[in-house]
N, C-alpha and C. Protein backbone atom coordinates (compact mmCIF):
# COMPACT_ATOMS: atom_id res chain seq x y z
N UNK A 1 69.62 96.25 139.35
CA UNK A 1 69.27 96.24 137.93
C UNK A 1 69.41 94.83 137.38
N UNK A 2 68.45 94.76 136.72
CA UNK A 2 68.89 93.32 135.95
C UNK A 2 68.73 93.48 134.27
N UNK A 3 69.63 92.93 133.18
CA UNK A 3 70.44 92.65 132.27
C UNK A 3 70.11 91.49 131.56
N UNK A 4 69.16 91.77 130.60
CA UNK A 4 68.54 90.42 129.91
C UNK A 4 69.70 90.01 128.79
N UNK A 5 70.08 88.74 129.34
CA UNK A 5 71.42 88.67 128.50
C UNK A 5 71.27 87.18 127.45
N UNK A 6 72.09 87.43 126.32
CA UNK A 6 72.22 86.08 126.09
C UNK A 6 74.24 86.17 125.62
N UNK A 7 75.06 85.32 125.99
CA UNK A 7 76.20 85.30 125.98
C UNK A 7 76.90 85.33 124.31
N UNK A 8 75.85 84.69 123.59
CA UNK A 8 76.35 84.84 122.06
C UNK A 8 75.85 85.86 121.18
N UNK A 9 75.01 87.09 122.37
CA UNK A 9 74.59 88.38 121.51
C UNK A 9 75.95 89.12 121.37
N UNK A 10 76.29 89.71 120.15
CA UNK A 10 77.19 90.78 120.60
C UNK A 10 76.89 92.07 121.19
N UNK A 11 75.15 92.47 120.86
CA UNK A 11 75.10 93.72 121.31
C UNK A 11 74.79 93.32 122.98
N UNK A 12 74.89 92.58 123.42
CA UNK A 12 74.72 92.29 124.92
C UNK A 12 76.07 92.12 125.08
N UNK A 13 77.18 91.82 124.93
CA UNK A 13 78.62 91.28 124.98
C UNK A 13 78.84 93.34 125.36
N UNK A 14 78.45 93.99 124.38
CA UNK A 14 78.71 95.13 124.23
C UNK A 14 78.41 96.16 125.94
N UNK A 15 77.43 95.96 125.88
CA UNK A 15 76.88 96.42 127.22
C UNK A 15 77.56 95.33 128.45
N UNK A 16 77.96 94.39 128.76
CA UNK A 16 78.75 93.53 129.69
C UNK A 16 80.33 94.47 129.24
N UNK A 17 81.00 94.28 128.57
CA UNK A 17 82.29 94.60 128.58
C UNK A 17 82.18 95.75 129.33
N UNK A 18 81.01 97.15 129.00
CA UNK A 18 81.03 98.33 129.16
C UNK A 18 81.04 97.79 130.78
N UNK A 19 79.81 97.69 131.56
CA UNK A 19 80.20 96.97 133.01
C UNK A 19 81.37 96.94 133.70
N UNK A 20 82.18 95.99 133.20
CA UNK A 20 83.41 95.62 133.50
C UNK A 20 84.30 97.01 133.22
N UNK A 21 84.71 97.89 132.29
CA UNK A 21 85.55 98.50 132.77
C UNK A 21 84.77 99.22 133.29
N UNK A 22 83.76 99.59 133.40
CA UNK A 22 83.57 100.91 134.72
C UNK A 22 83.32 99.99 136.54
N UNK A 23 83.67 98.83 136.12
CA UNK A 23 84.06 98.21 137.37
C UNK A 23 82.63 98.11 137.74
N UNK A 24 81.51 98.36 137.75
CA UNK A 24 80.33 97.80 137.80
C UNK A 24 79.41 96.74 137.88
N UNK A 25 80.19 95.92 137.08
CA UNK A 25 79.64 94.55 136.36
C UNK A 25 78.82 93.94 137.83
N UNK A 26 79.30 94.12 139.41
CA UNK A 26 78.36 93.09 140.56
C UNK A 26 77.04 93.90 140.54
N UNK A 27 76.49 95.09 139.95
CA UNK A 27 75.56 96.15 140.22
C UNK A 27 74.45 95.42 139.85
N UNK A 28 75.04 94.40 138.40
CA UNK A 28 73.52 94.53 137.49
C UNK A 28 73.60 92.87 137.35
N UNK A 29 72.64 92.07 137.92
CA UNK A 29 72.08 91.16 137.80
C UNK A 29 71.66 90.06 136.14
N UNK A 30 72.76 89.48 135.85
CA UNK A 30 72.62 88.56 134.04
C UNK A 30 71.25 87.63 134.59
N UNK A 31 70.29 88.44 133.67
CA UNK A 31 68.60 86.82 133.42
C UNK A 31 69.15 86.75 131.92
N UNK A 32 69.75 85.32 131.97
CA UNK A 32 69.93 84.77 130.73
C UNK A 32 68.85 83.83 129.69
N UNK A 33 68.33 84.47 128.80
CA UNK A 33 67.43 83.72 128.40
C UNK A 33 67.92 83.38 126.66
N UNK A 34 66.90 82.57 126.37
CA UNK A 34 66.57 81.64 125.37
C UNK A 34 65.99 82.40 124.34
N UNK A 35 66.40 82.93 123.13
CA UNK A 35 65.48 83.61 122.24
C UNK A 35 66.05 83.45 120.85
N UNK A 36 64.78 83.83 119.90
CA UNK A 36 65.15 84.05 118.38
C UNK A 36 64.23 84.84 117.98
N UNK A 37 63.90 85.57 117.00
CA UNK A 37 63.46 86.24 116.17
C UNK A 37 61.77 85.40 115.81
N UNK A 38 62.01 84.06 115.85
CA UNK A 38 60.96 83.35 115.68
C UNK A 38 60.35 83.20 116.72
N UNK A 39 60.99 82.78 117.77
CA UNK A 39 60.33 82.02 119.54
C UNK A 39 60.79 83.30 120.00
N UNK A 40 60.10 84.43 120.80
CA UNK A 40 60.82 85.10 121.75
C UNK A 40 60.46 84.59 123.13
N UNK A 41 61.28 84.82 123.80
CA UNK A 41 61.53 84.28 125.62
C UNK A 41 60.38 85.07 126.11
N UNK A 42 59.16 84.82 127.39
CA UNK A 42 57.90 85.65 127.05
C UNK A 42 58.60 86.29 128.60
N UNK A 43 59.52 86.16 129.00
CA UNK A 43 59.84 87.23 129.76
C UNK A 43 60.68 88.56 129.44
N UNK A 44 61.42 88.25 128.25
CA UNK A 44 62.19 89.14 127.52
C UNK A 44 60.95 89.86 126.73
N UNK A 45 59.95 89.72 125.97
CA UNK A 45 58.60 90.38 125.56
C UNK A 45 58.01 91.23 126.47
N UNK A 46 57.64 90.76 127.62
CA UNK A 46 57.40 91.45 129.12
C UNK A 46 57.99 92.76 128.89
N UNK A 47 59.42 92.22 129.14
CA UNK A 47 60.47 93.66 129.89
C UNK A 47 60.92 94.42 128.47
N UNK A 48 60.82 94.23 127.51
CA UNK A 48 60.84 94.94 125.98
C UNK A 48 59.76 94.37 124.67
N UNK A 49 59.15 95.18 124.62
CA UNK A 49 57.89 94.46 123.42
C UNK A 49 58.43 94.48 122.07
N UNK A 50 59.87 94.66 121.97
CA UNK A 50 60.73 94.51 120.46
C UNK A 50 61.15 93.08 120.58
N UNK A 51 60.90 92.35 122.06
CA UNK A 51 61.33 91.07 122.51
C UNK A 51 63.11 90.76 121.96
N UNK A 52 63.77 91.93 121.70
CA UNK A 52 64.88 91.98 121.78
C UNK A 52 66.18 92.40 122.72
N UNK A 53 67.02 91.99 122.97
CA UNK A 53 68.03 92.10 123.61
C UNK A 53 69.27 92.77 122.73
N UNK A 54 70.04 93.73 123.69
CA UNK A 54 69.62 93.73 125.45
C UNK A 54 68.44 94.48 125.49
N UNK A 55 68.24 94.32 127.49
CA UNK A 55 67.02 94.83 127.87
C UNK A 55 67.61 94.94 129.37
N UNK A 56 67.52 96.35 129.71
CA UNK A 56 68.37 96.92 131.11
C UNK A 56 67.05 97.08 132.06
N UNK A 57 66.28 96.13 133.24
CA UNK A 57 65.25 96.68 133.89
C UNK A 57 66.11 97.31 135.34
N UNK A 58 65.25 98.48 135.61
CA UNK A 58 65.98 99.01 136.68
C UNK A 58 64.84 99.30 137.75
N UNK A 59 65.25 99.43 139.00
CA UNK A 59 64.75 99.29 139.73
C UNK A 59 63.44 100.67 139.69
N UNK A 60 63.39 101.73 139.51
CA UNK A 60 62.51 102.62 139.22
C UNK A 60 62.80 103.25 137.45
N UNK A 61 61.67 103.65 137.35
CA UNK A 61 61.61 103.75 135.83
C UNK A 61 61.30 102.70 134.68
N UNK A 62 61.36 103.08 133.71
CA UNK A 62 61.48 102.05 132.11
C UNK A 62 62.31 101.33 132.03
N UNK A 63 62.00 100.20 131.70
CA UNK A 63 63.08 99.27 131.14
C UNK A 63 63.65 99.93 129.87
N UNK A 64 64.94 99.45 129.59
CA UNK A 64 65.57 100.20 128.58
C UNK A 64 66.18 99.14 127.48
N UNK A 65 65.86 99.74 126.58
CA UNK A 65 66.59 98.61 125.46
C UNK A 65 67.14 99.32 124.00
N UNK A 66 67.78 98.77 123.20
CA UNK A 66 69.02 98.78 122.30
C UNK A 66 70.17 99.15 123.27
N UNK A 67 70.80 98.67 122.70
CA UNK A 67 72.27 98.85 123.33
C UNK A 67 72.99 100.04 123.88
N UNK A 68 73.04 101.02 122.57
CA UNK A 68 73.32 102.13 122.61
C UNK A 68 72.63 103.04 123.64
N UNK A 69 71.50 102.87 124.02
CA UNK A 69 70.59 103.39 125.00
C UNK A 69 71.12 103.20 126.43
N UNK A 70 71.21 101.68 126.59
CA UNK A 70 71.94 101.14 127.53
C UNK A 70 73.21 102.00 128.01
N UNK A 71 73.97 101.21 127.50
CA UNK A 71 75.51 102.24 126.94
C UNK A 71 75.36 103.67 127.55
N UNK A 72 74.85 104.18 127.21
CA UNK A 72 74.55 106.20 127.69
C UNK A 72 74.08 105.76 128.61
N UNK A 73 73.09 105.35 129.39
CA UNK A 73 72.65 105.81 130.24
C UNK A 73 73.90 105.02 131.78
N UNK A 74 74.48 103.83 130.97
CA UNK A 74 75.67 103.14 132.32
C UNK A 74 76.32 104.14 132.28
N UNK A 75 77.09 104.81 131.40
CA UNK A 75 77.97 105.28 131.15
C UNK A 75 77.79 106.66 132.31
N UNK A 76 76.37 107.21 132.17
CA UNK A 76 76.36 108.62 132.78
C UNK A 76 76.30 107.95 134.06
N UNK A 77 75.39 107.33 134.53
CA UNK A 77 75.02 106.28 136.01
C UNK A 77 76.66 106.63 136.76
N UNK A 78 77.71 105.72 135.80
CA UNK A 78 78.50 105.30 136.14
C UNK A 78 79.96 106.38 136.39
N UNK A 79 79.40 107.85 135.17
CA UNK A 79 80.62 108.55 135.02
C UNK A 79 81.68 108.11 134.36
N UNK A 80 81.70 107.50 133.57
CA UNK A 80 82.63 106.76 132.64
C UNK A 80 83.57 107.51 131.96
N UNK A 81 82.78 108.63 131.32
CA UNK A 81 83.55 109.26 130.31
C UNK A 81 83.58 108.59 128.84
N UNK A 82 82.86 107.61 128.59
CA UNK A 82 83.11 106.37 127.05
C UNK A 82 82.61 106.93 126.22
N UNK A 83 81.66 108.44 126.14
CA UNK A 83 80.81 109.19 125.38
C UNK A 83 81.63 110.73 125.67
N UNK A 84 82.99 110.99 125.10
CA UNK A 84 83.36 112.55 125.36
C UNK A 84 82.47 113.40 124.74
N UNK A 85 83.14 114.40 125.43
CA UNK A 85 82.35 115.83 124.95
C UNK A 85 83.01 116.54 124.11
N UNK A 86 81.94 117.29 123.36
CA UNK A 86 83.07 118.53 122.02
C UNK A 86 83.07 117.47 120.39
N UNK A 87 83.36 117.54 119.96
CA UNK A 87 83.63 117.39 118.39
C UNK A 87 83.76 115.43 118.54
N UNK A 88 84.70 115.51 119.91
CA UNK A 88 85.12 113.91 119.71
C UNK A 88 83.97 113.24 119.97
N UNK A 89 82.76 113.69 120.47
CA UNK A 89 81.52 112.82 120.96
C UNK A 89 80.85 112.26 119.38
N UNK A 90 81.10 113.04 118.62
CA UNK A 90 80.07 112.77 117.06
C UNK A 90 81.26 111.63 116.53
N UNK A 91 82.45 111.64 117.06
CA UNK A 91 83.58 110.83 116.08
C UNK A 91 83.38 109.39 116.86
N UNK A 92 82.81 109.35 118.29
CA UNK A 92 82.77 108.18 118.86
C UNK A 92 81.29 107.59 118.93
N UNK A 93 80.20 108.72 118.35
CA UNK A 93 78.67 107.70 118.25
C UNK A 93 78.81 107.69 116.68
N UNK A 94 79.46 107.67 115.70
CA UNK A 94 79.66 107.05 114.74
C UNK A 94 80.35 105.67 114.80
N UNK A 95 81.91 106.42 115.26
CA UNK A 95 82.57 104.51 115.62
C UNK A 95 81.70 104.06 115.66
N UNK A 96 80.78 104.04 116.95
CA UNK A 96 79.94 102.34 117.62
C UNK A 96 79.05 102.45 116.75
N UNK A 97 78.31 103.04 115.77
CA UNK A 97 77.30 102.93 115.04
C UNK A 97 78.09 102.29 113.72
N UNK A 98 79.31 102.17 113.59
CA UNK A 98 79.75 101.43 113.04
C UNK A 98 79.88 100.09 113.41
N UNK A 99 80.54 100.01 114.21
CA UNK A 99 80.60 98.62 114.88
C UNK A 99 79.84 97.93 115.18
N UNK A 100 78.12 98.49 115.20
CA UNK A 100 76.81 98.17 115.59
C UNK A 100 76.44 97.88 113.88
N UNK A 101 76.71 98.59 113.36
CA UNK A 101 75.97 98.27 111.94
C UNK A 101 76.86 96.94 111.34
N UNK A 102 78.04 96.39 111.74
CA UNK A 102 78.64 95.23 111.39
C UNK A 102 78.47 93.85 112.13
N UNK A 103 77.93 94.46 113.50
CA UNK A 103 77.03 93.19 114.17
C UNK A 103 75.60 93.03 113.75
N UNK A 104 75.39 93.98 113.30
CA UNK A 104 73.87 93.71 113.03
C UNK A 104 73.24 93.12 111.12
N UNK A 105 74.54 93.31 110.33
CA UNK A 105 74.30 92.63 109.12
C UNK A 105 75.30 91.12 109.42
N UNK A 106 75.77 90.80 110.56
CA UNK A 106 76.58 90.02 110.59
C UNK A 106 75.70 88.93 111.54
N UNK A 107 74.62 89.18 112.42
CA UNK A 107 73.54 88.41 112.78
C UNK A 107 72.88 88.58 112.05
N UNK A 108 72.33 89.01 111.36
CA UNK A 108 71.51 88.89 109.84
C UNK A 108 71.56 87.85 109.09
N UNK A 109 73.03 87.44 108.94
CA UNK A 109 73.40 86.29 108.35
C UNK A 109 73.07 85.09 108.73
N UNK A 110 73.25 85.00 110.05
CA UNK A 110 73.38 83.83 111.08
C UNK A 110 71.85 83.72 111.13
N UNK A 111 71.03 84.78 111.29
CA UNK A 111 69.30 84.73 111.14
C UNK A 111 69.21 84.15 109.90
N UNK A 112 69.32 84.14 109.11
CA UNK A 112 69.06 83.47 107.33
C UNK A 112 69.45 82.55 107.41
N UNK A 113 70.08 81.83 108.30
CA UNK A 113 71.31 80.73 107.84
C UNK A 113 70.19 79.75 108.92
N UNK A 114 70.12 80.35 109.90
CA UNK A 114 69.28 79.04 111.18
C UNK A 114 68.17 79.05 111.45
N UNK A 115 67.44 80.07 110.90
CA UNK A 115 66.19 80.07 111.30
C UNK A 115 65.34 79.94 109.90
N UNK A 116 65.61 80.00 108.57
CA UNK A 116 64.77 79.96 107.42
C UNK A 116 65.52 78.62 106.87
N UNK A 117 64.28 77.68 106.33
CA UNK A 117 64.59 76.28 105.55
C UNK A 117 65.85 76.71 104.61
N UNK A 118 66.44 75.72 104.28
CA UNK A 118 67.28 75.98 103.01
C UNK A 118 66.98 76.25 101.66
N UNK A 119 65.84 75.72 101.43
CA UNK A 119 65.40 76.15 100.08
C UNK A 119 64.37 77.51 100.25
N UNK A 120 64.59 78.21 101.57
CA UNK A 120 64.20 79.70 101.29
C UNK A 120 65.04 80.21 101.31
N UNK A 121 66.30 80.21 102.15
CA UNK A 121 67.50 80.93 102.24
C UNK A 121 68.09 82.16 100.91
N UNK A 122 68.47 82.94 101.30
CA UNK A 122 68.78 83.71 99.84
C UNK A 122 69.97 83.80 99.98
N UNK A 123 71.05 83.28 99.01
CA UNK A 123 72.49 83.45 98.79
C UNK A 123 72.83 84.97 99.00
N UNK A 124 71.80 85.58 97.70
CA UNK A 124 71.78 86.72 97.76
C UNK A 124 71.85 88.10 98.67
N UNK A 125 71.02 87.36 99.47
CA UNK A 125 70.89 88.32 100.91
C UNK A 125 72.36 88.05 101.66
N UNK A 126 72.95 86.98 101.77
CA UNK A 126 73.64 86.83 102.82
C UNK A 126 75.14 87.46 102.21
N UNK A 127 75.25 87.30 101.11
CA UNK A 127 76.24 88.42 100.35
C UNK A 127 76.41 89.42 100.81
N UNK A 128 74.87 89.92 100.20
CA UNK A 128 74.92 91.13 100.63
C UNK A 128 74.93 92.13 102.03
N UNK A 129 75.00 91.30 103.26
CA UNK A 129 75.01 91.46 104.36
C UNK A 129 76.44 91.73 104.49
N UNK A 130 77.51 90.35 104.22
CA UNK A 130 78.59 90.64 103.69
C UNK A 130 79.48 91.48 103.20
N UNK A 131 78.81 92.24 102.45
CA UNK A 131 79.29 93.02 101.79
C UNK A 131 79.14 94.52 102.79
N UNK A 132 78.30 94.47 103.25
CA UNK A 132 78.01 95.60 104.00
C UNK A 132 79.25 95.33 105.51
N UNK A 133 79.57 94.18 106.05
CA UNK A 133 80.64 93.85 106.71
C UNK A 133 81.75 94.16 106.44
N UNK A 134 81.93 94.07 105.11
CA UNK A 134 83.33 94.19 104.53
C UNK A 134 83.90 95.80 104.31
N UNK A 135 82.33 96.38 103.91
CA UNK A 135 82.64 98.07 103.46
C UNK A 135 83.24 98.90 105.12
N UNK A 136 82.48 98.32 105.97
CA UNK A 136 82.65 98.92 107.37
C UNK A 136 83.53 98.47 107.89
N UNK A 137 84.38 97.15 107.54
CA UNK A 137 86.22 96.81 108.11
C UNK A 137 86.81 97.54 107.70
N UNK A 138 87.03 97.60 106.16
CA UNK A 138 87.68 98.29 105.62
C UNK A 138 87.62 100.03 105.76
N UNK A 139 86.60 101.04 106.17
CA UNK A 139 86.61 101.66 106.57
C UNK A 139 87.10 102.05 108.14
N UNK A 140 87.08 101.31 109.21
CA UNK A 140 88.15 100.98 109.98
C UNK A 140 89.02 101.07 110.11
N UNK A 141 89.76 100.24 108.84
CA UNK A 141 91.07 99.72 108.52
C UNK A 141 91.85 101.12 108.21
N UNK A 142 90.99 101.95 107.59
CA UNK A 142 91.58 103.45 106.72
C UNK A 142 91.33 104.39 107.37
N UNK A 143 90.32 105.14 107.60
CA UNK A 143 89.84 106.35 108.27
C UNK A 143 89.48 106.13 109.89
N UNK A 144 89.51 105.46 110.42
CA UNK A 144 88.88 105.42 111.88
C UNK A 144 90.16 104.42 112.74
N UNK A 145 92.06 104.54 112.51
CA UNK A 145 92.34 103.57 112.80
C UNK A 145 93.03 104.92 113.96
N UNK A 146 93.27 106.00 113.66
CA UNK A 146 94.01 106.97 114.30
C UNK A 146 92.67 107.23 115.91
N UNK A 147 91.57 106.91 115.70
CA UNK A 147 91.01 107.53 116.75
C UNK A 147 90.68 106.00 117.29
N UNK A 148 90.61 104.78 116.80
CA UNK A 148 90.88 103.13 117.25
C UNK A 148 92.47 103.66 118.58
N UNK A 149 93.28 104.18 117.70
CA UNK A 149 94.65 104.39 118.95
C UNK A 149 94.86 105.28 120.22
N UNK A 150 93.01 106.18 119.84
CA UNK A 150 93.25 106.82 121.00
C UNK A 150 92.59 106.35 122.52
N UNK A 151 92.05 107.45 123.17
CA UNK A 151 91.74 107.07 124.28
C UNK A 151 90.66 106.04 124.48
N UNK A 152 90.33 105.42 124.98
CA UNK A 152 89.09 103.96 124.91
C UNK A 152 87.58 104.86 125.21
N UNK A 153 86.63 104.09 124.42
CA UNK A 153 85.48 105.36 124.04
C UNK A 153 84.11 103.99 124.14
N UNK A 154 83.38 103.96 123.88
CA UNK A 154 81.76 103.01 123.61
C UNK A 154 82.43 102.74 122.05
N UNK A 155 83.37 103.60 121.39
CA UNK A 155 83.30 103.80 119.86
C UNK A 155 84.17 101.94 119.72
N UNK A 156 85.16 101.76 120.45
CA UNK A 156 86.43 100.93 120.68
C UNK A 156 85.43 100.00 121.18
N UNK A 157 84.56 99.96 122.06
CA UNK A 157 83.98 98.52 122.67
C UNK A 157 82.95 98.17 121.40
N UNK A 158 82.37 99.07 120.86
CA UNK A 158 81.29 98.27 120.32
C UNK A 158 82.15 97.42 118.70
N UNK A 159 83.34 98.39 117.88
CA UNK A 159 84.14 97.71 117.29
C UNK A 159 84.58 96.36 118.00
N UNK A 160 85.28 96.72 118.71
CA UNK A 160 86.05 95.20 119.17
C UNK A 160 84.68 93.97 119.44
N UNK A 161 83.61 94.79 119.76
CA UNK A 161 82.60 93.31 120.23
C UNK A 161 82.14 93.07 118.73
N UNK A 162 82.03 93.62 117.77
CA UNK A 162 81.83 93.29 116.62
C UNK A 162 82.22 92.06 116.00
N UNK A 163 83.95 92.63 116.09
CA UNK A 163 85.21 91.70 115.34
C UNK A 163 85.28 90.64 115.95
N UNK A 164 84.70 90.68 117.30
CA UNK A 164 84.62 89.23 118.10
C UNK A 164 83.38 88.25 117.67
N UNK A 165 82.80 89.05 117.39
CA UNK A 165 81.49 88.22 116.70
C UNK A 165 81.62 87.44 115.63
N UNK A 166 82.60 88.36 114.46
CA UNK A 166 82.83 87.80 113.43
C UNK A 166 83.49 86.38 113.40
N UNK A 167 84.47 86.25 114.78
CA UNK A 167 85.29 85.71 114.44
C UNK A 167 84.25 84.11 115.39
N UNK A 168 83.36 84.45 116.09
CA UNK A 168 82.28 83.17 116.28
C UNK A 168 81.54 82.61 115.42
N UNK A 169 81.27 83.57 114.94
CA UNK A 169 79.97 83.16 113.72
C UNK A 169 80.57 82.92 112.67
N UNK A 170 81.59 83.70 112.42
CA UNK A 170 81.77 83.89 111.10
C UNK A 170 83.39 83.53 110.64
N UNK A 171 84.00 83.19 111.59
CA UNK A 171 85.54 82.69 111.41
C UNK A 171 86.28 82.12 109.97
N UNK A 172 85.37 81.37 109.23
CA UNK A 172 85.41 80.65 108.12
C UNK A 172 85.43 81.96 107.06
N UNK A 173 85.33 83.00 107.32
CA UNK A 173 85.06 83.98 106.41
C UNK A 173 86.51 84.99 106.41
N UNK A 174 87.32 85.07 107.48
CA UNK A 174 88.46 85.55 107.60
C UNK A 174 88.49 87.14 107.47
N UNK A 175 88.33 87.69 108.22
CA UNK A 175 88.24 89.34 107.99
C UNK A 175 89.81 89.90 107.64
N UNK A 176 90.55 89.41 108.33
CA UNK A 176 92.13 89.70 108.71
C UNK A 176 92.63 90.53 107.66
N UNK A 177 93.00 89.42 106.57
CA UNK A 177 93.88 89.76 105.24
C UNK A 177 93.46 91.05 104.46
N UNK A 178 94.26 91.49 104.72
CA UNK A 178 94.47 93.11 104.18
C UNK A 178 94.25 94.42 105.42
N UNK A 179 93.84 94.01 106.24
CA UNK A 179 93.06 94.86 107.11
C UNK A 179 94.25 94.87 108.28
N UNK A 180 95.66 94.64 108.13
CA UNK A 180 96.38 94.19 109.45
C UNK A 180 96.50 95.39 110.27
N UNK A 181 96.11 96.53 109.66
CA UNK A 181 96.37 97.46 111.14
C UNK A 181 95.09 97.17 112.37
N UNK A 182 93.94 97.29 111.42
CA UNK A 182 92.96 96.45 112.52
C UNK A 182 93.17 95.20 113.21
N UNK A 183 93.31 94.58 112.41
CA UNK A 183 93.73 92.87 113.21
C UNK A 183 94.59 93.51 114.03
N UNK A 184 95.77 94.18 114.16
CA UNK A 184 97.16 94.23 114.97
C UNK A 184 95.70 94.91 116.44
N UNK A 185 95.19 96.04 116.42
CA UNK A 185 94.56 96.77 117.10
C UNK A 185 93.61 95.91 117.62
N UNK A 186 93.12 95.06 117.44
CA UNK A 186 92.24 93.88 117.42
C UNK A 186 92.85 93.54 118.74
N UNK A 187 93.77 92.56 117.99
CA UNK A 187 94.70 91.68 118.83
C UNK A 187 95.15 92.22 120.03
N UNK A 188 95.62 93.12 120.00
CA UNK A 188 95.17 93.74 121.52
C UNK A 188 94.74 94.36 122.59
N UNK A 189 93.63 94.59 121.67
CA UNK A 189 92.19 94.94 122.37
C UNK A 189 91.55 93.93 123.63
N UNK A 190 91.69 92.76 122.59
CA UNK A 190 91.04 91.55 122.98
C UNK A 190 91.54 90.99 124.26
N UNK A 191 92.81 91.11 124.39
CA UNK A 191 93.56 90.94 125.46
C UNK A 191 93.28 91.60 127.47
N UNK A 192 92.27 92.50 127.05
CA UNK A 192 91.76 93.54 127.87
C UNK A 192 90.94 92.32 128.96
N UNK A 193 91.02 92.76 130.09
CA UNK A 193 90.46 91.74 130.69
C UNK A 193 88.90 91.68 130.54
N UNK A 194 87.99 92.77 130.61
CA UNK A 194 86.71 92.75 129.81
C UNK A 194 86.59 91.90 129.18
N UNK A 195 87.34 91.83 127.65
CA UNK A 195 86.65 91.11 126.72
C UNK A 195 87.19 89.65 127.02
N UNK A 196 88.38 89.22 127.44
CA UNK A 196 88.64 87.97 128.12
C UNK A 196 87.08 87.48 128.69
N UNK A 197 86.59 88.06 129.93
CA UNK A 197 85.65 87.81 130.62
C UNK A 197 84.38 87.37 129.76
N UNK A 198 84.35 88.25 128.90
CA UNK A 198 83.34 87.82 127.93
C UNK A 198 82.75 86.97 127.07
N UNK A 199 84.05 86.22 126.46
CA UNK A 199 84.35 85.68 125.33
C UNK A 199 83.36 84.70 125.25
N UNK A 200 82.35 84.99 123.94
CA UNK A 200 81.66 84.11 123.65
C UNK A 200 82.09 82.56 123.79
N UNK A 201 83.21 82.18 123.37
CA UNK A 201 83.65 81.24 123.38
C UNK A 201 83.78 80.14 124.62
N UNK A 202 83.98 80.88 125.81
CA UNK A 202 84.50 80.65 127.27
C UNK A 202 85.73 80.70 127.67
């Protein structure tokens, strides 16, 4: 299989971590490419016509793309268990649809910020992206911190690859303050050798 990756996506960070704990990660082949919203990579267009990443090609069948797609289908491949069954399955494709909806107004930003002139840029918009970041920590922080402590789920990877994002792109913005049961849960999440491996940073 090969894994159209770029190292500073989070929703690709998301699908790599997943890899790694199901011990997988030598299976699937990283084509790291070059892309934006403006220029797409014309081999990443090829293997997904949303020319977005990720993009899972496998050896028979469809190429597969969004994350979450990805995600289910390693997960069953692999037997993981990161998607339970019964009541807890709806409590853990919310998590990551949380954690997905805070990477995805949180590259939103970073799209407004590098790819449109400055005198198109909208303050406005990037607020409000913001703001939509902030409603979904803080929801975290309150209602979703008891099932953050339980067993490790897609719900826990796609949060933690989130908060890791924030803290690349968006560090100057400080999520932390007020939110310390997350940060504490954060903090050693991150520690996991997965996301070590990952780290946008190196």
């Amino acid at each position: 299989m090969k894994l159209y990756h770029s190292p500073a996506s989070p929703f690709v960070r998301k699908v790599v971590v997943l890899l790694h704990e199901l011990e997988a990660f030598d299976a699937v082949e990283l084509a790291t490419v070059t892309t934006t919203a403006l220029a797409s990579d014309a081999s990443l267009k090829a293997a997904n016509p949303l020319a977005r990443l990720p993009a899972l090609e496998r050896p028979t069948g469809v190429t597969l793309y969004d994350s979450r797609v990805i995600t289910a289908y390693l997960d069953d491949l692999y037997d993981g268990g990161m998607y339970p069954s019964g009541g807890a399955r709806w409590e853990t494709l919310t998590l990551e649809a949380t954690g997905d909806g805070i990477m995805d107004s949180a590259v939103s930003m970073v799209y407004e910020i590098r790819l449109r002139d400055e005198a198109q840029q909208s303050s406005a918009w990037i607020e409000a992206q913001w703001g939509k970041v902030e409603r979904g920590l803080d929801a975290l922080n309150t209602r979703w911190m008891s099932h953050l402590s339980g067993p490790i789920s897609m719900g826990h990877i796609s949060v933690a690859c989130a908060l890791g994002y924030l803290d690349f792109r968006h560090g100057e913005r400080d999520w932390r303050p007020g939110r310390e049961a997350l940060a504490g849960w954060y903090a050693g999440f991150a520690k996991r050798a997965s996301m070590k491996a990952t780290d946008p940073n190196g």
